[in-house]
C-alpha atoms as a PDB file:
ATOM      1  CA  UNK A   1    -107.217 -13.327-111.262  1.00  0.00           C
ATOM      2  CA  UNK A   2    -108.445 -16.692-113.303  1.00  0.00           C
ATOM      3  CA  UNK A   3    -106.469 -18.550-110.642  1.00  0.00           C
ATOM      4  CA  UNK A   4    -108.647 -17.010-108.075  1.00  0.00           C
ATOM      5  CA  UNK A   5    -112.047 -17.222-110.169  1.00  0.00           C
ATOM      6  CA  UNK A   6    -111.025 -20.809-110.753  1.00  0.00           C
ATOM      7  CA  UNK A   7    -110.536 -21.888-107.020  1.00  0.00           C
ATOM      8  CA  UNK A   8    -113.705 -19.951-106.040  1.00  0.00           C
ATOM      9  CA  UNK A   9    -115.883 -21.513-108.891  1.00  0.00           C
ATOM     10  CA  UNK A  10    -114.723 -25.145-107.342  1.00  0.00           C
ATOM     11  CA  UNK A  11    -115.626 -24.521-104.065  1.00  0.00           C
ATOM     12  CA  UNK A  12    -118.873 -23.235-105.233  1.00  0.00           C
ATOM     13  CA  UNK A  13    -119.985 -25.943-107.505  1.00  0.00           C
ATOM     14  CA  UNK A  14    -118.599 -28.536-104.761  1.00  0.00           C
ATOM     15  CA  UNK A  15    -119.478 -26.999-101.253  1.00  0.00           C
ATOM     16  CA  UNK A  16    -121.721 -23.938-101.472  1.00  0.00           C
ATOM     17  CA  UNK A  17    -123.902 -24.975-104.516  1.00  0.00           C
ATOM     18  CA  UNK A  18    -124.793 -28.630-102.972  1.00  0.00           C
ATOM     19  CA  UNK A  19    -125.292 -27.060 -99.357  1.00  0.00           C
ATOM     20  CA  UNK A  20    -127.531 -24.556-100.876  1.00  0.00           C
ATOM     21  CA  UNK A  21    -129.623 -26.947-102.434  1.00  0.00           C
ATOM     22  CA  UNK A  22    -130.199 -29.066 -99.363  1.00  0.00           C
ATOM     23  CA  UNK A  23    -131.107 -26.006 -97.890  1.00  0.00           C
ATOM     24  CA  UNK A  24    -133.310 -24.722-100.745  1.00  0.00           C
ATOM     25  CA  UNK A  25    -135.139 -28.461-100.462  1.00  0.00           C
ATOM     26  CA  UNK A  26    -135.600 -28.347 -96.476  1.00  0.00           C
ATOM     27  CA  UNK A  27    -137.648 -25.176 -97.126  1.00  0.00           C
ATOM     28  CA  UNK A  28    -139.454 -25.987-100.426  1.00  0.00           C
ATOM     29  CA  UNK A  29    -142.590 -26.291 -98.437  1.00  0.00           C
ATOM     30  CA  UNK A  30    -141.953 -23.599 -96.171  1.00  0.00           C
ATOM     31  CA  UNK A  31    -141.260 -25.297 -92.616  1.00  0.00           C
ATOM     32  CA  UNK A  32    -143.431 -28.263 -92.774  1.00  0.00           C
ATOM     33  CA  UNK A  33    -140.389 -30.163 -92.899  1.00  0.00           C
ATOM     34  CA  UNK A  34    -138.474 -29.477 -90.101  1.00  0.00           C
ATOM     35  CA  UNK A  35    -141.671 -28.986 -88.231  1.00  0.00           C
ATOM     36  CA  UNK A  36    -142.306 -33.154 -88.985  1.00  0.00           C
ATOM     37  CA  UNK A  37    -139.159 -34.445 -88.227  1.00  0.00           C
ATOM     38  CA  UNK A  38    -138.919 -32.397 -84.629  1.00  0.00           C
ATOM     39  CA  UNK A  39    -142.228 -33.726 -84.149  1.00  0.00           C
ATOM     40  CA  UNK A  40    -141.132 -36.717 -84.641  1.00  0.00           C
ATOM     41  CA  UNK A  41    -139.747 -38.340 -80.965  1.00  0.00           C
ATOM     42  CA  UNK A  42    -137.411 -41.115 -82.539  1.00  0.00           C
ATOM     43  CA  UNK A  43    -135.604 -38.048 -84.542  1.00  0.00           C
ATOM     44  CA  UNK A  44    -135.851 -36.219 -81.796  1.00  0.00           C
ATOM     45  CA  UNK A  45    -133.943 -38.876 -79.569  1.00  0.00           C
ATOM     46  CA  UNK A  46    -131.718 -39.291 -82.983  1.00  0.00           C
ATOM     47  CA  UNK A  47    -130.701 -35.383 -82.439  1.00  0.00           C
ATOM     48  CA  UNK A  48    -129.984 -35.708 -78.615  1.00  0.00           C
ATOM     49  CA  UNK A  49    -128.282 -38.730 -79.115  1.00  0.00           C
ATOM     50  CA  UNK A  50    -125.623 -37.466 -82.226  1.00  0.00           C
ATOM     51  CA  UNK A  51    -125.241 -34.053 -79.986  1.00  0.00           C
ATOM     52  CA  UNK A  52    -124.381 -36.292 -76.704  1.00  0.00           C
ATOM     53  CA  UNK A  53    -122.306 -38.835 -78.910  1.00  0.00           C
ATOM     54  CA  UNK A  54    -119.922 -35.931 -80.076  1.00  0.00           C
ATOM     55  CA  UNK A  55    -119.844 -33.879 -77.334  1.00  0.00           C
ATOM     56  CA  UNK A  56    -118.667 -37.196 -75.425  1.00  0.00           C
ATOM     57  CA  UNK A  57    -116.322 -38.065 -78.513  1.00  0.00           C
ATOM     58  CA  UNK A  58    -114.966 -34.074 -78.480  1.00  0.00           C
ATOM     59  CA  UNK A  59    -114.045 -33.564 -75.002  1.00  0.00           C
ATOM     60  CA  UNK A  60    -112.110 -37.136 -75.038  1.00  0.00           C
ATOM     61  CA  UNK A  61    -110.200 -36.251 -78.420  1.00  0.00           C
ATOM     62  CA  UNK A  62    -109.497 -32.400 -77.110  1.00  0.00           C
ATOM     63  CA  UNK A  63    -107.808 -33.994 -73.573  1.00  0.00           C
ATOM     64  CA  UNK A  64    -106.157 -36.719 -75.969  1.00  0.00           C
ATOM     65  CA  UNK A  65    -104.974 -34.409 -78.520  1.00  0.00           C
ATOM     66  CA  UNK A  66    -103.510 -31.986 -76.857  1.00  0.00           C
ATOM     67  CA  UNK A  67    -101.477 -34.405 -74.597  1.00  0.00           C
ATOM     68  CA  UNK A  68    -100.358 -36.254 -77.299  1.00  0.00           C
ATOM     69  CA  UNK A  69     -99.515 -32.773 -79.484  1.00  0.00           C
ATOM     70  CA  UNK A  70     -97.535 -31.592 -76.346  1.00  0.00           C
ATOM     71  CA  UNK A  71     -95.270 -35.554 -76.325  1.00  0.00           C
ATOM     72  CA  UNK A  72     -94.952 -34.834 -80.013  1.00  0.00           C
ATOM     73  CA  UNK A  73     -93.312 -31.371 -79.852  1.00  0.00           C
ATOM     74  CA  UNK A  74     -92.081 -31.218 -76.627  1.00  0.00           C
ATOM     75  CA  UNK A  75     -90.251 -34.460 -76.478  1.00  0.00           C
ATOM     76  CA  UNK A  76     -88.006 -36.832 -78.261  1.00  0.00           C
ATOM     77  CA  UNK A  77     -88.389 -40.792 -77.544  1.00  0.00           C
ATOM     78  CA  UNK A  78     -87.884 -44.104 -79.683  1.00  0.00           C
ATOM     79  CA  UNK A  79     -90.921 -44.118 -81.826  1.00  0.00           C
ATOM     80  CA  UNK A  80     -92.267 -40.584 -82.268  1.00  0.00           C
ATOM     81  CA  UNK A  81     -92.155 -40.883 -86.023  1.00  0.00           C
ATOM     82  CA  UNK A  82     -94.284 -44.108 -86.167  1.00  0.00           C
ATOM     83  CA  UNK A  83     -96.899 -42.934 -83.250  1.00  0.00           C
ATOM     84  CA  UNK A  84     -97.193 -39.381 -85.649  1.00  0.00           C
ATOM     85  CA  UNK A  85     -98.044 -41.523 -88.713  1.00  0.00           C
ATOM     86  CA  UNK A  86    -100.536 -44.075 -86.854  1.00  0.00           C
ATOM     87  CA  UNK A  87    -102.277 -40.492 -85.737  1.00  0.00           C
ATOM     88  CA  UNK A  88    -102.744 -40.199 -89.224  1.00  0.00           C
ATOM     89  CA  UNK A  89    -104.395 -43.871 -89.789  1.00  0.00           C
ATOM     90  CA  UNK A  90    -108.335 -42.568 -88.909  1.00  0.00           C
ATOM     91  CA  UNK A  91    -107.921 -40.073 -92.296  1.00  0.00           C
ATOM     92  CA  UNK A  92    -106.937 -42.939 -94.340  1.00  0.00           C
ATOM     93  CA  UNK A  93    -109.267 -46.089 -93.541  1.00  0.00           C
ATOM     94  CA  UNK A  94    -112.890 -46.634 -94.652  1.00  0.00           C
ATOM     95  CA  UNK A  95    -115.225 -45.874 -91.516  1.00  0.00           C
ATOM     96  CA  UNK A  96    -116.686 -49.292 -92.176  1.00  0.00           C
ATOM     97  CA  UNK A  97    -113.288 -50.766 -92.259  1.00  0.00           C
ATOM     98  CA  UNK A  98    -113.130 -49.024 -88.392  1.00  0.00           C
ATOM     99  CA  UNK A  99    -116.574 -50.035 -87.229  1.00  0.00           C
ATOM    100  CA  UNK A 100    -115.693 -53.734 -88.413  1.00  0.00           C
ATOM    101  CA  UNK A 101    -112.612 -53.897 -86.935  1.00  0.00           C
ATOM    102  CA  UNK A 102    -114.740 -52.428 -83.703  1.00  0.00           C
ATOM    103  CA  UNK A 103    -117.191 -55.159 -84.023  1.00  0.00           C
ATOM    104  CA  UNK A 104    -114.553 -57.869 -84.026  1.00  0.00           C
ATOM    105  CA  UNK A 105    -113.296 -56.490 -80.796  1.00  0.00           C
ATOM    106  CA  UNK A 106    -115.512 -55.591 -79.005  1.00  0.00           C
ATOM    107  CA  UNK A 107    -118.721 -57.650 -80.365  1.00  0.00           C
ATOM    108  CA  UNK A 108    -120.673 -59.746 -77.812  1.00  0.00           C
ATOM    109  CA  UNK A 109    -120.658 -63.264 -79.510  1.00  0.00           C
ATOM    110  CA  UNK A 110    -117.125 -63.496 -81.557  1.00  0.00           C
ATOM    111  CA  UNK A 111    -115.234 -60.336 -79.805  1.00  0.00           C
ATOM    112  CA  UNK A 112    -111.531 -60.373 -78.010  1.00  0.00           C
ATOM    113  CA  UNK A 113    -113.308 -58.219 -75.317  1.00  0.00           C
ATOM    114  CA  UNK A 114    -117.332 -58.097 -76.174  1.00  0.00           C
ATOM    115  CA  UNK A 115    -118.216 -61.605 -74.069  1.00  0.00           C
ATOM    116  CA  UNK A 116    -116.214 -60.058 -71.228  1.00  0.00           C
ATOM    117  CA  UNK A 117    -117.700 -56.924 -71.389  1.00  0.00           C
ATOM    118  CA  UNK A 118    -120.911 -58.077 -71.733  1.00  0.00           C
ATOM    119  CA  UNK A 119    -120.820 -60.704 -68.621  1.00  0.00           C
ATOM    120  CA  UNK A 120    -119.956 -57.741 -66.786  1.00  0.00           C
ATOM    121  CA  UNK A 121    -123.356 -55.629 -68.075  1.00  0.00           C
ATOM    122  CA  UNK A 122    -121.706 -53.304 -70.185  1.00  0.00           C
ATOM    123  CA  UNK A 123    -122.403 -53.666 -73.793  1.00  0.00           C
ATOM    124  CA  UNK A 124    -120.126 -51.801 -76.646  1.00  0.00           C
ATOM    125  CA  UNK A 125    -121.721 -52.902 -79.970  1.00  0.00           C
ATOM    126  CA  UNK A 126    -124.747 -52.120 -80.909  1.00  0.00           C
ATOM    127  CA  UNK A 127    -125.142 -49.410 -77.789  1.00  0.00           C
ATOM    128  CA  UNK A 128    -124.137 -45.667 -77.578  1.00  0.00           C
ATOM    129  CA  UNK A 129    -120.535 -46.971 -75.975  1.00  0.00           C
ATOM    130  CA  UNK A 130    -119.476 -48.518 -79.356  1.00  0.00           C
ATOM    131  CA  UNK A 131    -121.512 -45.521 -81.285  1.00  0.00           C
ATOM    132  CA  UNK A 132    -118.602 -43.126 -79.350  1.00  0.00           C
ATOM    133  CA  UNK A 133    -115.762 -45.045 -79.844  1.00  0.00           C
ATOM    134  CA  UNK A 134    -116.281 -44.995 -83.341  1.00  0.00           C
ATOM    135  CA  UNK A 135    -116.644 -41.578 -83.214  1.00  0.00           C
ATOM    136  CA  UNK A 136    -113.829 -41.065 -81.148  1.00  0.00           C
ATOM    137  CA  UNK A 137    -111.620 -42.996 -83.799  1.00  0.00           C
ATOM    138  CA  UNK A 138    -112.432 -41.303 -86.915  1.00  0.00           C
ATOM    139  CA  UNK A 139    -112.408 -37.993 -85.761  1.00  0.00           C
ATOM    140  CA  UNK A 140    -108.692 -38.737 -83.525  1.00  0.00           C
ATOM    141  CA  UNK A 141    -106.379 -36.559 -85.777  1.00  0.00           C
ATOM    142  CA  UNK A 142    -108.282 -33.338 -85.950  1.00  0.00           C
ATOM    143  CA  UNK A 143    -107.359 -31.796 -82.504  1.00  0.00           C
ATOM    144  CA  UNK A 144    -103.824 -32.631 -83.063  1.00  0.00           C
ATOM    145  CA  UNK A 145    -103.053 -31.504 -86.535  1.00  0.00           C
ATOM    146  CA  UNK A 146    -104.462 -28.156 -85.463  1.00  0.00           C
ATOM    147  CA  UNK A 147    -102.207 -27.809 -82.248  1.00  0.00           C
ATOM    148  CA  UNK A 148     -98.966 -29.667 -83.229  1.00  0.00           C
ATOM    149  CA  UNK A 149     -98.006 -26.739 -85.831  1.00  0.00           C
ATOM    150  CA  UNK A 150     -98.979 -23.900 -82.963  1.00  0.00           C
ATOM    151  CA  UNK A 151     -97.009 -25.626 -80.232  1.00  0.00           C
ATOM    152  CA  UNK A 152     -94.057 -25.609 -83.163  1.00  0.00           C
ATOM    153  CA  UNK A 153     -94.229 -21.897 -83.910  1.00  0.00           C
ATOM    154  CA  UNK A 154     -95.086 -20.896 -80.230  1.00  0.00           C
ATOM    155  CA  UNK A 155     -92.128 -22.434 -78.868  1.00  0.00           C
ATOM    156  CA  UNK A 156     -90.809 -23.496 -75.510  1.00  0.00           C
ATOM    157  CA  UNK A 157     -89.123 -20.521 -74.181  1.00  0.00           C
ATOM    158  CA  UNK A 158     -91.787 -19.273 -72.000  1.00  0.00           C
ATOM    159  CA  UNK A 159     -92.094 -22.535 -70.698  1.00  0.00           C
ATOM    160  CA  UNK A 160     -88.419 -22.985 -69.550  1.00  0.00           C
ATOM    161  CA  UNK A 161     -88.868 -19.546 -67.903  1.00  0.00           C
ATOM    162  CA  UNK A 162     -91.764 -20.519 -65.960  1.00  0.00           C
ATOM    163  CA  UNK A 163     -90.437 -23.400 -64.900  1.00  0.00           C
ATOM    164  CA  UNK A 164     -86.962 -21.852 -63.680  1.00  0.00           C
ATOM    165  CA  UNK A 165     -89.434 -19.145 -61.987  1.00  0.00           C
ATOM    166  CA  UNK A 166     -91.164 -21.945 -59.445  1.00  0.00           C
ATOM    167  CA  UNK A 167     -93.983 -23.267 -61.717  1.00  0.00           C
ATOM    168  CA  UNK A 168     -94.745 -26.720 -61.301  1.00  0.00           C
ATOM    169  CA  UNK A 169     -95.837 -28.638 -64.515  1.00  0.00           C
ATOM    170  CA  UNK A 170     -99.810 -28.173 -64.476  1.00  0.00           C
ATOM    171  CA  UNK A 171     -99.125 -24.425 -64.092  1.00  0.00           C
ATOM    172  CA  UNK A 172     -96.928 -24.437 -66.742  1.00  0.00           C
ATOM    173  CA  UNK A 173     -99.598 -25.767 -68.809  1.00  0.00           C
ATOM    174  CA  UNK A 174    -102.606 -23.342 -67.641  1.00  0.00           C
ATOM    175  CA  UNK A 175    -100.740 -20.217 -67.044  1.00  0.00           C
ATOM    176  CA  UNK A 176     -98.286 -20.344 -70.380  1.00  0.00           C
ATOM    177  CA  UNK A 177     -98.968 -23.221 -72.436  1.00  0.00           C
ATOM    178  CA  UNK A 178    -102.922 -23.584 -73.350  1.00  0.00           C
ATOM    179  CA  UNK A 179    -103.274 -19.551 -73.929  1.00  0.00           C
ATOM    180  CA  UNK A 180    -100.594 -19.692 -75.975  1.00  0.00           C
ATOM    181  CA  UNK A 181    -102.515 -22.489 -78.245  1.00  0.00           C
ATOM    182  CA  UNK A 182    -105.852 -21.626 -77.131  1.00  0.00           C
ATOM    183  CA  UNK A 183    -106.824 -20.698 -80.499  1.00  0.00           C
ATOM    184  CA  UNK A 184    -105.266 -23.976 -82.177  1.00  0.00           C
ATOM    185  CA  UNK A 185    -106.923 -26.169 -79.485  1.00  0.00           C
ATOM    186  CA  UNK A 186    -110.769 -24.208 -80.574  1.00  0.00           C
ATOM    187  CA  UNK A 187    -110.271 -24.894 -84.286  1.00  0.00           C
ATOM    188  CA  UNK A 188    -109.694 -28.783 -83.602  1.00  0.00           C
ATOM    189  CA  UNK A 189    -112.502 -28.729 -81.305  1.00  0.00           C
ATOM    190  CA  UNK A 190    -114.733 -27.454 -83.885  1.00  0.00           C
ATOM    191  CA  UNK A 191    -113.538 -29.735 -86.641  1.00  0.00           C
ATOM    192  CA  UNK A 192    -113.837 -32.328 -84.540  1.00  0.00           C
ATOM    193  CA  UNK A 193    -117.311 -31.677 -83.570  1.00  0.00           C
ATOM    194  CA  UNK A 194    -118.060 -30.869 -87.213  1.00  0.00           C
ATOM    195  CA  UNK A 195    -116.493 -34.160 -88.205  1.00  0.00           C
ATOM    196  CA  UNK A 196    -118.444 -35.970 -85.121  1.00  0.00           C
ATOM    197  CA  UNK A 197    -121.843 -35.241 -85.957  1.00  0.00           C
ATOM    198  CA  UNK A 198    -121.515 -35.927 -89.606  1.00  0.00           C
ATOM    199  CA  UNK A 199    -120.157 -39.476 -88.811  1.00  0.00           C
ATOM    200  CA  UNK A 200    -122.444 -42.509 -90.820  1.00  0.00           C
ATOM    201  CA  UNK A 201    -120.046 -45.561 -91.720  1.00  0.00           C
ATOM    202  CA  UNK A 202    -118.503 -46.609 -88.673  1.00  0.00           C
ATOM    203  CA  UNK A 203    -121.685 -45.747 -86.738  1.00  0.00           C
ATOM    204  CA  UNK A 204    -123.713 -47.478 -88.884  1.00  0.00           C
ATOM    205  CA  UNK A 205    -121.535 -50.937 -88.289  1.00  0.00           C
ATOM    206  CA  UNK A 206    -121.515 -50.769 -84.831  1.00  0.00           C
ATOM    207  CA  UNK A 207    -124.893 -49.264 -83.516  1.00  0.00           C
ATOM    208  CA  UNK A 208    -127.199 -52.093 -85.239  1.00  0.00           C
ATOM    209  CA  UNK A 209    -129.419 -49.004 -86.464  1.00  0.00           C
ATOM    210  CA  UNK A 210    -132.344 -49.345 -83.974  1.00  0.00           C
ATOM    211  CA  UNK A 211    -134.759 -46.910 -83.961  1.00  0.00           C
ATOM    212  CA  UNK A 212    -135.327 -44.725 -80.531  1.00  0.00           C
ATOM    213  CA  UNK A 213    -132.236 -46.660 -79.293  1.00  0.00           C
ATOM    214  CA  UNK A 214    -128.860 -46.491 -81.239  1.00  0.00           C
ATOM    215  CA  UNK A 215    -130.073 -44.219 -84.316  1.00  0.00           C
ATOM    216  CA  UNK A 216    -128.199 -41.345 -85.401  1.00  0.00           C
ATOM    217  CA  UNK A 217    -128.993 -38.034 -87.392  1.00  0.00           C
ATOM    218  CA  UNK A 218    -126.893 -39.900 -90.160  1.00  0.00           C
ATOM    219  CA  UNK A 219    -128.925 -42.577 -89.991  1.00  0.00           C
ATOM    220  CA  UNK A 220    -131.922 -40.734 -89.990  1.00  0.00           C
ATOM    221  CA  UNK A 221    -131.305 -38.928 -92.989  1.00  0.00           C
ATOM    222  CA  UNK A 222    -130.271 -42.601 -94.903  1.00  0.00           C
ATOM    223  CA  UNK A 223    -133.489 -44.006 -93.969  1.00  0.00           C
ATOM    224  CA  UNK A 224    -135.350 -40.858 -94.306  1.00  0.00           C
ATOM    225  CA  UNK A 225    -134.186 -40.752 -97.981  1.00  0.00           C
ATOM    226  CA  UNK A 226    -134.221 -44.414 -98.784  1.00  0.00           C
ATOM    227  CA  UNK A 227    -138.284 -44.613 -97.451  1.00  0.00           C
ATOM    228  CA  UNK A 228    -138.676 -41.943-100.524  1.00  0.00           C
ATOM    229  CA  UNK A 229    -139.788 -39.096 -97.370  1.00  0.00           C
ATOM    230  CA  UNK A 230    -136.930 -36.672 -99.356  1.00  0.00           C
ATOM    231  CA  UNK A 231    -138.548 -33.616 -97.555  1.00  0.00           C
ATOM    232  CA  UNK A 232    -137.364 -35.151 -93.997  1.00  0.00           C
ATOM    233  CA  UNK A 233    -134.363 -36.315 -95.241  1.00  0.00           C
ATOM    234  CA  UNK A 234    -133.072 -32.975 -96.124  1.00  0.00           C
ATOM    235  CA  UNK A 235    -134.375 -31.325 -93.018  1.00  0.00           C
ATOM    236  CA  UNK A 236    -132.587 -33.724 -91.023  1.00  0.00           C
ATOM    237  CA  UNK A 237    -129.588 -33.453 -93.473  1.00  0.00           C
ATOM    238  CA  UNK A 238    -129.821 -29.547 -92.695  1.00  0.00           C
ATOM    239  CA  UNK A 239    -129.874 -29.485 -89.175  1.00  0.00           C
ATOM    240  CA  UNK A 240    -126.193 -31.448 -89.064  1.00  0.00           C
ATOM    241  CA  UNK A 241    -125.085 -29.042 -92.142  1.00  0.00           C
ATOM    242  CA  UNK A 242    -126.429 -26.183 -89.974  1.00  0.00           C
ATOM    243  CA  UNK A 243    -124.786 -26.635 -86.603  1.00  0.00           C
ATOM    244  CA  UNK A 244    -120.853 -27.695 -88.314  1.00  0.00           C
ATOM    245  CA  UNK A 245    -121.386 -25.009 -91.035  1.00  0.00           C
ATOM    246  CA  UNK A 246    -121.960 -22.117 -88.015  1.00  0.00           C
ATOM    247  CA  UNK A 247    -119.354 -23.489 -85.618  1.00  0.00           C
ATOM    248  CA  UNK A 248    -116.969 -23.411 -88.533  1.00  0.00           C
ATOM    249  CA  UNK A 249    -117.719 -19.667 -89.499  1.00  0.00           C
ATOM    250  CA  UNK A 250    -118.101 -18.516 -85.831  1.00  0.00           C
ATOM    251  CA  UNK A 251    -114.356 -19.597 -85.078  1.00  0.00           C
ATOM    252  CA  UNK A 252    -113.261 -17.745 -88.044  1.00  0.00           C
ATOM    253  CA  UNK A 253    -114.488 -14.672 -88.115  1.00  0.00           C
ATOM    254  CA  UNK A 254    -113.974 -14.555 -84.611  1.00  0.00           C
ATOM    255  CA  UNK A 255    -110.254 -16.142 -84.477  1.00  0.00           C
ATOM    256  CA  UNK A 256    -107.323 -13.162 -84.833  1.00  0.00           C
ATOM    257  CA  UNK A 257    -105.282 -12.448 -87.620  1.00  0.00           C
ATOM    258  CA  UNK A 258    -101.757 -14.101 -87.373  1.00  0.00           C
ATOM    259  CA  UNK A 259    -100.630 -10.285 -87.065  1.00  0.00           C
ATOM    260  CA  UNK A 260    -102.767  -9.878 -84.052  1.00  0.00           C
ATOM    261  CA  UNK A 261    -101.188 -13.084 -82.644  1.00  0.00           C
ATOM    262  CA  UNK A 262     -98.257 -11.159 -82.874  1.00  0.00           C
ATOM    263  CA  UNK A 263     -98.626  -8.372 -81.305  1.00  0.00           C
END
């Protein structure tokens, strides 16, 4: 019992408690703050452009993740170990470690690729391309960590019979193998998107910050907060909080029970 009281009061005083308050200060005045910043046309293109950003960033790290989570389980090869644990590298480096090392690759003066690239008329750095790849980087792991351990417990047995039935390999996959980790594949999805959205220090490297152009929510709410306008700040801060805090609930109360799985 003081084991559970204690876990409970931490997540309160670290997650619930803090979210509250943003959401007590959005409203303080009622809804003249979210009213200003949706009134506002360079947060408005800041919204569409975060929402566009990781729904781009989410449907490349779903296809990604799942065929890398399927090599991972379903095959052995010289390497596996070391490609699992560079999976892992986006969870461990600063964000503006990543949007440097972007920069320096892809940047238009000084970058391996960027003059290239740019000579060509498409720009990375400092554009919405650069804004998703950093997004795509830092939320890489999500989709896979959630479907290696399913594909592990679901096994390959239904697979082989499919296969020995006629099945070719895509129908393998859409007939057996995706129901079977449907549920694992939704969870990353949503973490990912949570984790998308939320992204500020790798986007802040590489989209040069420019307002109506290349400015995110995130960066919004920074310069929202740092231009002492607190009340837009936190409704900007809200709306991000708002969108991964429902996603998040929506997928659990709706995902089954691991005894419904079974049956």
């Amino acid at each position: 019992m003081v084991k559970r009281l204690i876990v409970v009061a931490y997540l309160f005083f670290l997650v619930a408690w803090p979210l509250f308050l943003v959401g007590q200060n959005t409203f303080e005045g009622g809804l003249d703050n979210l009213r200003g910043i949706l009134a506002d046309p360079d947060v408005v293109h800041a919204l569409r452009l975060s929402l566009v950003v990781a729904v781009v960033a989410v449907v490349i790290n779903t296809v990604f993740g799942v065929g890398v989570s399927l090599l991972l389980v379903r095959y052995e090869f010289p390497g596996k170990r070391l490609l699992s644990a560079l999976l892992d590298v986006p969870l461990s480096v600063s964000p503006i470690v990543v949007g440097l090392a972007l920069v320096l690759v892809y940047g238009g003066r000084t970058g391996w690729f960027g003059p290239t690239l740019e000579n060509a008329g498409f720009q990375v750095i400092f554009a919405a391309p650069g804004i998703v790849l950093a997004t795509v980087f830092v939320a890489l792991p999500l989709v896979i960590r959630e479907v290696v351990p399913v594909l592990e417990e679901v096994g390959d047995e239904q697979e082989q019979a499919a296969r020995s039935l006629g099945a070719n390999a895509l129908q393998t996959f859409w007939r057996i193998t995706l129901p079977a980790i449907r549920w694992g594949v939704i969870y990353g999805v949503v973490l990912s998107l949570a984790r998308s959205l939320g992204e500020f220090g790798a986007v802040k490297v590489v989209s040069g910050n420019v307002l109506g152009e290349t400015r995110t929510t995130t960066l919004v709410v920074e310069e929202k907060y740092l231009n002492f306008d607190k009340g837009g700040a936190y409704a900007a801060a809200f709306l991000l909080a708002l969108v991964a805090v429902a996603a998040i609930t929506v997928v659990s109360v709706l995902r089954p029970s691991s005894s419904e799985v079974k049956q």
